[in-house]
Protein backbone atom coordinates (compact mmCIF):
# COMPACT_ATOMS: atom_id res chain seq x y z
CA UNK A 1 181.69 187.59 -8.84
CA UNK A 2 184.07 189.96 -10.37
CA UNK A 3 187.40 188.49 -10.92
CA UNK A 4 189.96 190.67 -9.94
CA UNK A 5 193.58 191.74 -11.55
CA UNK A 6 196.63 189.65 -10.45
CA UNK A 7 198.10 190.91 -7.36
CA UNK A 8 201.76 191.19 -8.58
CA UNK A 9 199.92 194.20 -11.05
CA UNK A 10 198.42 195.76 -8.27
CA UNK A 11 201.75 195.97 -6.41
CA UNK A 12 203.42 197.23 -9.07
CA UNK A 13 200.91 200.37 -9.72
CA UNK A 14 200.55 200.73 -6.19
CA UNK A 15 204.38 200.87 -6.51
CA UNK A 16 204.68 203.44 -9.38
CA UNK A 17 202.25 205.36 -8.09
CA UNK A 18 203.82 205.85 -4.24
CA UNK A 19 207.24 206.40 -6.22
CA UNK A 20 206.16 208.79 -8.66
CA UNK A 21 208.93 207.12 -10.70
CA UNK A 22 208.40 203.97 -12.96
CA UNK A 23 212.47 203.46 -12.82
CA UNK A 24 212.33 203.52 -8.88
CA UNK A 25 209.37 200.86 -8.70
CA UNK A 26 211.37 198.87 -10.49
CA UNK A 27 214.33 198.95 -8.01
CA UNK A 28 212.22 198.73 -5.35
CA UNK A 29 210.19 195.21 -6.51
CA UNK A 30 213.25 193.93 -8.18
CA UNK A 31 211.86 194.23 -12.12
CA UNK A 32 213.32 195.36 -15.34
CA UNK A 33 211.43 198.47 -16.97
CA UNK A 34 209.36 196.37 -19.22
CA UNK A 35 208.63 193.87 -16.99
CA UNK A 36 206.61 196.51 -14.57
CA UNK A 37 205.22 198.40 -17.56
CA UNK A 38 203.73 195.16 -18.54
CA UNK A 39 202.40 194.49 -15.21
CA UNK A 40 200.85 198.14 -14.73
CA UNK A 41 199.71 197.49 -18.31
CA UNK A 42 197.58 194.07 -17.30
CA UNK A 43 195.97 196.70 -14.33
CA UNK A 44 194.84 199.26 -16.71
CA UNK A 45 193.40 196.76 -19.19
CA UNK A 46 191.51 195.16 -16.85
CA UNK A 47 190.19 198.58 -15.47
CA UNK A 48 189.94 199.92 -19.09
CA UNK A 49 191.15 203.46 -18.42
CA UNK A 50 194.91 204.90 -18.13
CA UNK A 51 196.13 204.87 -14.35
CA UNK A 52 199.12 206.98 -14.96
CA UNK A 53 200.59 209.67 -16.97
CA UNK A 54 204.01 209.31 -17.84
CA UNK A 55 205.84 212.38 -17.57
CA UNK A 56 209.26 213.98 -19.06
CA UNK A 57 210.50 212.54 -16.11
CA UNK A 58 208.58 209.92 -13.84
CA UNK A 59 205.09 209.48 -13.77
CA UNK A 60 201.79 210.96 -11.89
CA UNK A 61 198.67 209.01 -11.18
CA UNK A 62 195.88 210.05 -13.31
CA UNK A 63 192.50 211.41 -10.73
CA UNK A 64 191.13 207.76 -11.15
CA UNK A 65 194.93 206.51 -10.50
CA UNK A 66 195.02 208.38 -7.31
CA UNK A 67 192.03 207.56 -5.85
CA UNK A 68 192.16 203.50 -6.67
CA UNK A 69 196.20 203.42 -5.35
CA UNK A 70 194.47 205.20 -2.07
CA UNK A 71 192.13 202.52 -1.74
CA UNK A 72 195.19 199.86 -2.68
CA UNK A 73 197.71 200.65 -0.46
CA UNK A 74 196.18 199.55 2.82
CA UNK A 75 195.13 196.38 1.11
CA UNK A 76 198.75 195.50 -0.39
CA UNK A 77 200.28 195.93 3.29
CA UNK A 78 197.58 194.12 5.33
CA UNK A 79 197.92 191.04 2.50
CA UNK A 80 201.85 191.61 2.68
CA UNK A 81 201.65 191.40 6.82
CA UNK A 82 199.13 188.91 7.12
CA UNK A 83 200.58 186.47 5.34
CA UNK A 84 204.47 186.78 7.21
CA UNK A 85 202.16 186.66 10.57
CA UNK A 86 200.35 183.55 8.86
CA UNK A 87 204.31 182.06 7.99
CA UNK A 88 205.87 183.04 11.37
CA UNK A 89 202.61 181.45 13.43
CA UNK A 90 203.27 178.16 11.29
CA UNK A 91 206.62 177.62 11.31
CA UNK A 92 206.63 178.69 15.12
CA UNK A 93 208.25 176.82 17.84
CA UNK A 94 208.51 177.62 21.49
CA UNK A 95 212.22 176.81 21.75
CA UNK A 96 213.42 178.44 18.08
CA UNK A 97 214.07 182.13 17.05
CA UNK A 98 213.69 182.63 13.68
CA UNK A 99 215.58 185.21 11.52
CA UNK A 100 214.19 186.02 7.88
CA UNK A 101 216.67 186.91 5.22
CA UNK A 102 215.60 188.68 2.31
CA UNK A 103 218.06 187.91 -0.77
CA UNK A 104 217.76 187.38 -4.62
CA UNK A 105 216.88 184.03 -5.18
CA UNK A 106 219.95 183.76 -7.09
CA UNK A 107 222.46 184.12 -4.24
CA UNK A 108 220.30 182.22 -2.14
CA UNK A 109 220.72 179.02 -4.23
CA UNK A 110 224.41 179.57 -5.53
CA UNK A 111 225.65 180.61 -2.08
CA UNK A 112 223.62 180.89 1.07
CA UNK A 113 221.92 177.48 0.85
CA UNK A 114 224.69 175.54 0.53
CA UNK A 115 226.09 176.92 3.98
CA UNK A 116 222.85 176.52 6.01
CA UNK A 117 222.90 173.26 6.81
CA UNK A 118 226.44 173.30 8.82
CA UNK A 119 224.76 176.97 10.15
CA UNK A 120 221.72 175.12 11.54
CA UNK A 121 224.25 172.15 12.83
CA UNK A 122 226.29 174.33 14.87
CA UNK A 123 222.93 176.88 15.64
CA UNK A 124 220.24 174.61 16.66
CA UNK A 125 217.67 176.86 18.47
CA UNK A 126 217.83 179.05 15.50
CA UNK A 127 215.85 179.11 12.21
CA UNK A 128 216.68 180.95 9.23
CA UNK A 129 213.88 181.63 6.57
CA UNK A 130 214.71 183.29 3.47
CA UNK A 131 212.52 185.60 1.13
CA UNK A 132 213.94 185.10 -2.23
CA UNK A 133 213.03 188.61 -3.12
CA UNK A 134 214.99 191.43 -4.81
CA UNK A 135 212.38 193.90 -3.51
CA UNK A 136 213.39 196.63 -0.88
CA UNK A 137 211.62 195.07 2.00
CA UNK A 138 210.80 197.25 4.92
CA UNK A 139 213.12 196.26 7.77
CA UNK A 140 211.46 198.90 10.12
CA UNK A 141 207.91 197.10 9.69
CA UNK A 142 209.54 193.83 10.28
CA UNK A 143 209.02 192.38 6.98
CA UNK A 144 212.74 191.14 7.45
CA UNK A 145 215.21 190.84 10.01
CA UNK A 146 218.04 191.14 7.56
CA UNK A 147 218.56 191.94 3.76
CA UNK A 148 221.36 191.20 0.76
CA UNK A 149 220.83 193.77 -1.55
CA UNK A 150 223.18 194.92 -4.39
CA UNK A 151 224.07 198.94 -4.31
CA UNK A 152 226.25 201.26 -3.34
CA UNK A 153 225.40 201.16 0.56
CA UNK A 154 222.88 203.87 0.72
CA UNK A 155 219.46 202.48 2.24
CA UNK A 156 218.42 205.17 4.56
CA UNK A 157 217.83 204.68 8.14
CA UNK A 158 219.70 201.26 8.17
CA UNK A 159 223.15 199.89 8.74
CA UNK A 160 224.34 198.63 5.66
CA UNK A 161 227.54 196.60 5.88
CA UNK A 162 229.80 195.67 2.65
CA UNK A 163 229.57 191.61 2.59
CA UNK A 164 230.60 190.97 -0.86
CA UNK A 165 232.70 192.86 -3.99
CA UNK A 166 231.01 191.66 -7.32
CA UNK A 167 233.94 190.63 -9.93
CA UNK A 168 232.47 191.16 -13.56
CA UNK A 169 233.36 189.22 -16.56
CA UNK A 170 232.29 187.42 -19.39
CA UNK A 171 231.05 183.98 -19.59
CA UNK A 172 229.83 182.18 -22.34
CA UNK A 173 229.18 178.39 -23.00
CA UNK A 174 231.88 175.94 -24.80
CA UNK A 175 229.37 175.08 -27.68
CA UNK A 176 229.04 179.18 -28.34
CA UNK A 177 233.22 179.03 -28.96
CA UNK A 178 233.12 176.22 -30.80
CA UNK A 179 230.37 177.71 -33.41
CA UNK A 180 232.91 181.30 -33.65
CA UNK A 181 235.95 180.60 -34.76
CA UNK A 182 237.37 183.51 -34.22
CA UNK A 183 236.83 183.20 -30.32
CA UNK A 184 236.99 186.01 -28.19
CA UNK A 185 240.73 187.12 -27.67
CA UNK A 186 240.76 190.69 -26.50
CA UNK A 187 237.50 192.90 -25.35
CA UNK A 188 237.32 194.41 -28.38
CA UNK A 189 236.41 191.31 -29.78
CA UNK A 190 232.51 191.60 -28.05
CA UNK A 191 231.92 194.04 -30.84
CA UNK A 192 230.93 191.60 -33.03
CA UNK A 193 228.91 189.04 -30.82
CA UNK A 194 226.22 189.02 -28.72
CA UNK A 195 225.26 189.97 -25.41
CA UNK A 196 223.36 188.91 -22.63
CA UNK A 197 222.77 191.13 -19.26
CA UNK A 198 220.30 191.45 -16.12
CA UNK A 199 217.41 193.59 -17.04
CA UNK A 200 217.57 195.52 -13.62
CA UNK A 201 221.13 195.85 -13.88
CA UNK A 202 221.92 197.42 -17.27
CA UNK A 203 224.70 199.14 -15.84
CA UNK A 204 227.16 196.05 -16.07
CA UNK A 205 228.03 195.49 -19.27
CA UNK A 206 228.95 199.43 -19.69
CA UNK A 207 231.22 199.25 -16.65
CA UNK A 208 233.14 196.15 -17.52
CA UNK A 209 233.76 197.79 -21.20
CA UNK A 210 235.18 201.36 -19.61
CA UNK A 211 237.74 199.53 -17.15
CA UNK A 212 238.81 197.60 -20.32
CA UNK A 213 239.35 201.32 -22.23
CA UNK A 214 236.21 200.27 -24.50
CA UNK A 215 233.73 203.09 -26.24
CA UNK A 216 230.48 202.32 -24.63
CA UNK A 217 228.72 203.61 -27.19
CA UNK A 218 230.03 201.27 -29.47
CA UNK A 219 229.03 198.14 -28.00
CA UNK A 220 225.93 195.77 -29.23
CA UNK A 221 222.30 195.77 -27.77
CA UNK A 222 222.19 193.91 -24.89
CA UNK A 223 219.40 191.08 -24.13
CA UNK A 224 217.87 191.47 -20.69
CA UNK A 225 216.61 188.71 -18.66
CA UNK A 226 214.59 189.06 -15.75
CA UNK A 227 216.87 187.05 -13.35
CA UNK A 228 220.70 186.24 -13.23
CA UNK A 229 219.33 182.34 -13.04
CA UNK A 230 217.71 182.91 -15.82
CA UNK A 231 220.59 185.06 -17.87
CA UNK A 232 222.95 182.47 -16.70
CA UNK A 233 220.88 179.67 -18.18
CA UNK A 234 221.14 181.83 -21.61
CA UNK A 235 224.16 182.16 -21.92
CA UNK A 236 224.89 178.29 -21.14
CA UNK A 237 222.15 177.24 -24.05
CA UNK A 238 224.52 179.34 -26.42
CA UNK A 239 222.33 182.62 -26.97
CA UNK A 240 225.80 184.34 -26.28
CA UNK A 241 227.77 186.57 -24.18
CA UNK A 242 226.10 187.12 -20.46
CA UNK A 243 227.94 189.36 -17.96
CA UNK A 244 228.82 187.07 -15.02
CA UNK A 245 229.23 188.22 -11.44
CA UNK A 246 231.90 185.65 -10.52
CA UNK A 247 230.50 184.24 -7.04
CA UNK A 248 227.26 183.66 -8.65
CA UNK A 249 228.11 182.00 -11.89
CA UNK A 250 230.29 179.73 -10.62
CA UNK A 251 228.05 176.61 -10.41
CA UNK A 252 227.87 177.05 -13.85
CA UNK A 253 231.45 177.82 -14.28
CA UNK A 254 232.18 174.39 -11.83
CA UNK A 255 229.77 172.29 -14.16
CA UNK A 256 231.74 173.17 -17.54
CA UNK A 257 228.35 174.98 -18.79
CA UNK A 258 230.00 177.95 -19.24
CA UNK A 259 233.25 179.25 -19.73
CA UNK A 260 235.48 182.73 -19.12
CA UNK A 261 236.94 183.53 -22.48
CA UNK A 262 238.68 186.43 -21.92
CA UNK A 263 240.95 186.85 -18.73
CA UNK A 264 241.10 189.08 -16.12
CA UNK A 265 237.88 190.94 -14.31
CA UNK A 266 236.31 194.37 -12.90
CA UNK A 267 235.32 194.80 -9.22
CA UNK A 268 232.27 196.86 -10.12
CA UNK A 269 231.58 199.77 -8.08
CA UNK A 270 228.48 198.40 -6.61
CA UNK A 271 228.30 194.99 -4.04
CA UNK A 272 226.37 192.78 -1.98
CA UNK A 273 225.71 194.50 1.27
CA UNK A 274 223.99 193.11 4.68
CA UNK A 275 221.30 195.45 5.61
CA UNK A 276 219.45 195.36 9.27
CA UNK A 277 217.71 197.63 11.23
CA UNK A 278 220.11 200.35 13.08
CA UNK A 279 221.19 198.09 16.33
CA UNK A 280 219.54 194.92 15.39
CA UNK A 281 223.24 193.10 15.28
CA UNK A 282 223.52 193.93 19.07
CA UNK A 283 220.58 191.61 19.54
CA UNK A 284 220.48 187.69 19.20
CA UNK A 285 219.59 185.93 17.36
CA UNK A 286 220.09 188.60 14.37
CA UNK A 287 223.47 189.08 15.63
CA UNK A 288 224.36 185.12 15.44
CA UNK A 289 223.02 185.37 11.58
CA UNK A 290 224.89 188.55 10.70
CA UNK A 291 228.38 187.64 11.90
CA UNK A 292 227.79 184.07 10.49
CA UNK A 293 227.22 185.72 7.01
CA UNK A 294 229.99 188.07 7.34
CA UNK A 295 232.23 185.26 8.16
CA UNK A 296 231.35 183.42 5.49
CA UNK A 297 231.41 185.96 2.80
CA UNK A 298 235.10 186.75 4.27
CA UNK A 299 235.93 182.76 3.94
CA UNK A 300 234.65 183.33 0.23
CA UNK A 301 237.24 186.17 -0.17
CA UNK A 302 240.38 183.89 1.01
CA UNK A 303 239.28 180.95 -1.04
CA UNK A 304 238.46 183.36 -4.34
CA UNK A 305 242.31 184.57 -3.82
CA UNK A 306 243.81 181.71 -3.22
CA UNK A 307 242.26 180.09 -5.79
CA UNK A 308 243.50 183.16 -7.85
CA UNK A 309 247.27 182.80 -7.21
């Protein structure tokens, strides 16, 4: 029998090739660049021909690239839809409604887990499921009930609502001070060290250095990781200087892992949002789930600013 490419490269052509844009696949499955040329690049060895021509700007399936994403497409969604019917059939229960979140796996562990439990205490005859995803699910097919995604609020035909303002700063662990003397005392000072950011969010480390009146230009490479667990987890082995978006770094801030050297910090133009169907928070049990979240992120806000002054 043949043995076939690994799905996650099939979904990522499939992707590019829908898109028309290697940048947008990323956003859309959650990936830095390089991680989803790799992946298309794993598809097109195993085929052993190019699937797409990369263009001045985006790309364009090649005549083979076309006609194989045709005969993809169909596949990827019946996989992607059998398998949530085979999850929702199995964790079914006559007398529970489920909800499925979609979220970054990060925020799921640093802060939505660790509310669930009193959630499911004072919420009994509901279920919450959560798809630790960054990929733009499709809320109109049902593939979620609700979403946390990062952005600017723009996810069209959807009501996006803000849930949580994303403080940047820098974080690094105490061993990393103790080997540089010189410390960090001002942000000029991250001229000379280096730094560690998301891969799919290159933009951070740029927009903390203009609101501080730094030349963007000048500033070091920056080493991408794939995940903020991951980046996080750098930075606290001493590789250097991550970017930290301050609800989500705090376990490692509350541990003594890592430390903020340099005070004060941005609210970056982009945030969490909550992102549902047009209407779905008029209907239970998604409306329970939504005003639970927004609740809590607004409980977050007091106790950030109180902690604060």
């Amino acid at each position: 029998m043949t043995q076939l490419p690994p799905f996650r490269s099939i979904e990522a052509f499939v992707v590019a090739a829908r898109r028309r844009s290697l940048t947008a696949a990323a956003d859309e499955l959650g990936l830095s660049l390089p991680a989803l040329s790799r992946r298309i690049g794993v598809l097109e060895a195993h085929i052993g021909s190019p699937l797409l021509v990369r263009l001045p700007r985006g790309v364009e399936p090649t005549a083979l690239g076309a006609a194989y994403a045709a005969d993809l497409a169909p596949a990827v969604t019946a996989l992607h839809r059998a398998s949530d019917t085979a999850r929702a059939a199995a964790r079914g229960h006559p007398d529970r409604q489920t909800v499925r979140i979609s979220l970054i796996p990060t925020l799921a562990v640093t802060w939505l887990l660790p509310r669930m439990a009193a959630f499911h205490a004072a919420n009994p005859a509901i279920a919450i499921d959560l798809d630790g995803s960054a990929a733009c699910v499709d809320l109109a097919a049902g593939d979620a009930d609700l979403a946390i995604r990062l952005g600017q609020g723009r996810w069209r035909g959807t009501d996006a609502r803000p849930l949580m303002a994303l403080d940047l700063q820098p974080v690094c662990s105490p061993a990393w001070l103790a080997d540089h003397p010189a410390g960090l005392n001002e942000p000029r000072d991250l001229f000379r060290t280096v730094l560690l950011g998301p891969g799919h969010r290159p933009e951070f480390w740029p927009e903390w250095a203009r609101a501080q009146g730094l030349d963007t230009d000048a500033l070091p490479p920056v080493r991408t990781f794939d995940s903020l667990q991951m980046l996080y987890e750098a930075a606290a082995q001493g590789l250097g200087v991550a970017i930290g978006i301050d609800r989500l770094v705090q376990p490692w801030i509350t541990a003594g892992r890592l430390v903020r050297p340099i005070a004060g910090t941005v609210v970056s133009s982009r945030a969490f949002h909550l992102v549902m169907p047009a209407g779905a928070a008029a209907r239970a049990p998604v409306g329970v789930v939504s005003d639970w979240l927004q609740a809590e992120a607004r409980r977050g806000d007091r106790a950030a600013r109180l902690a604060v002054s």
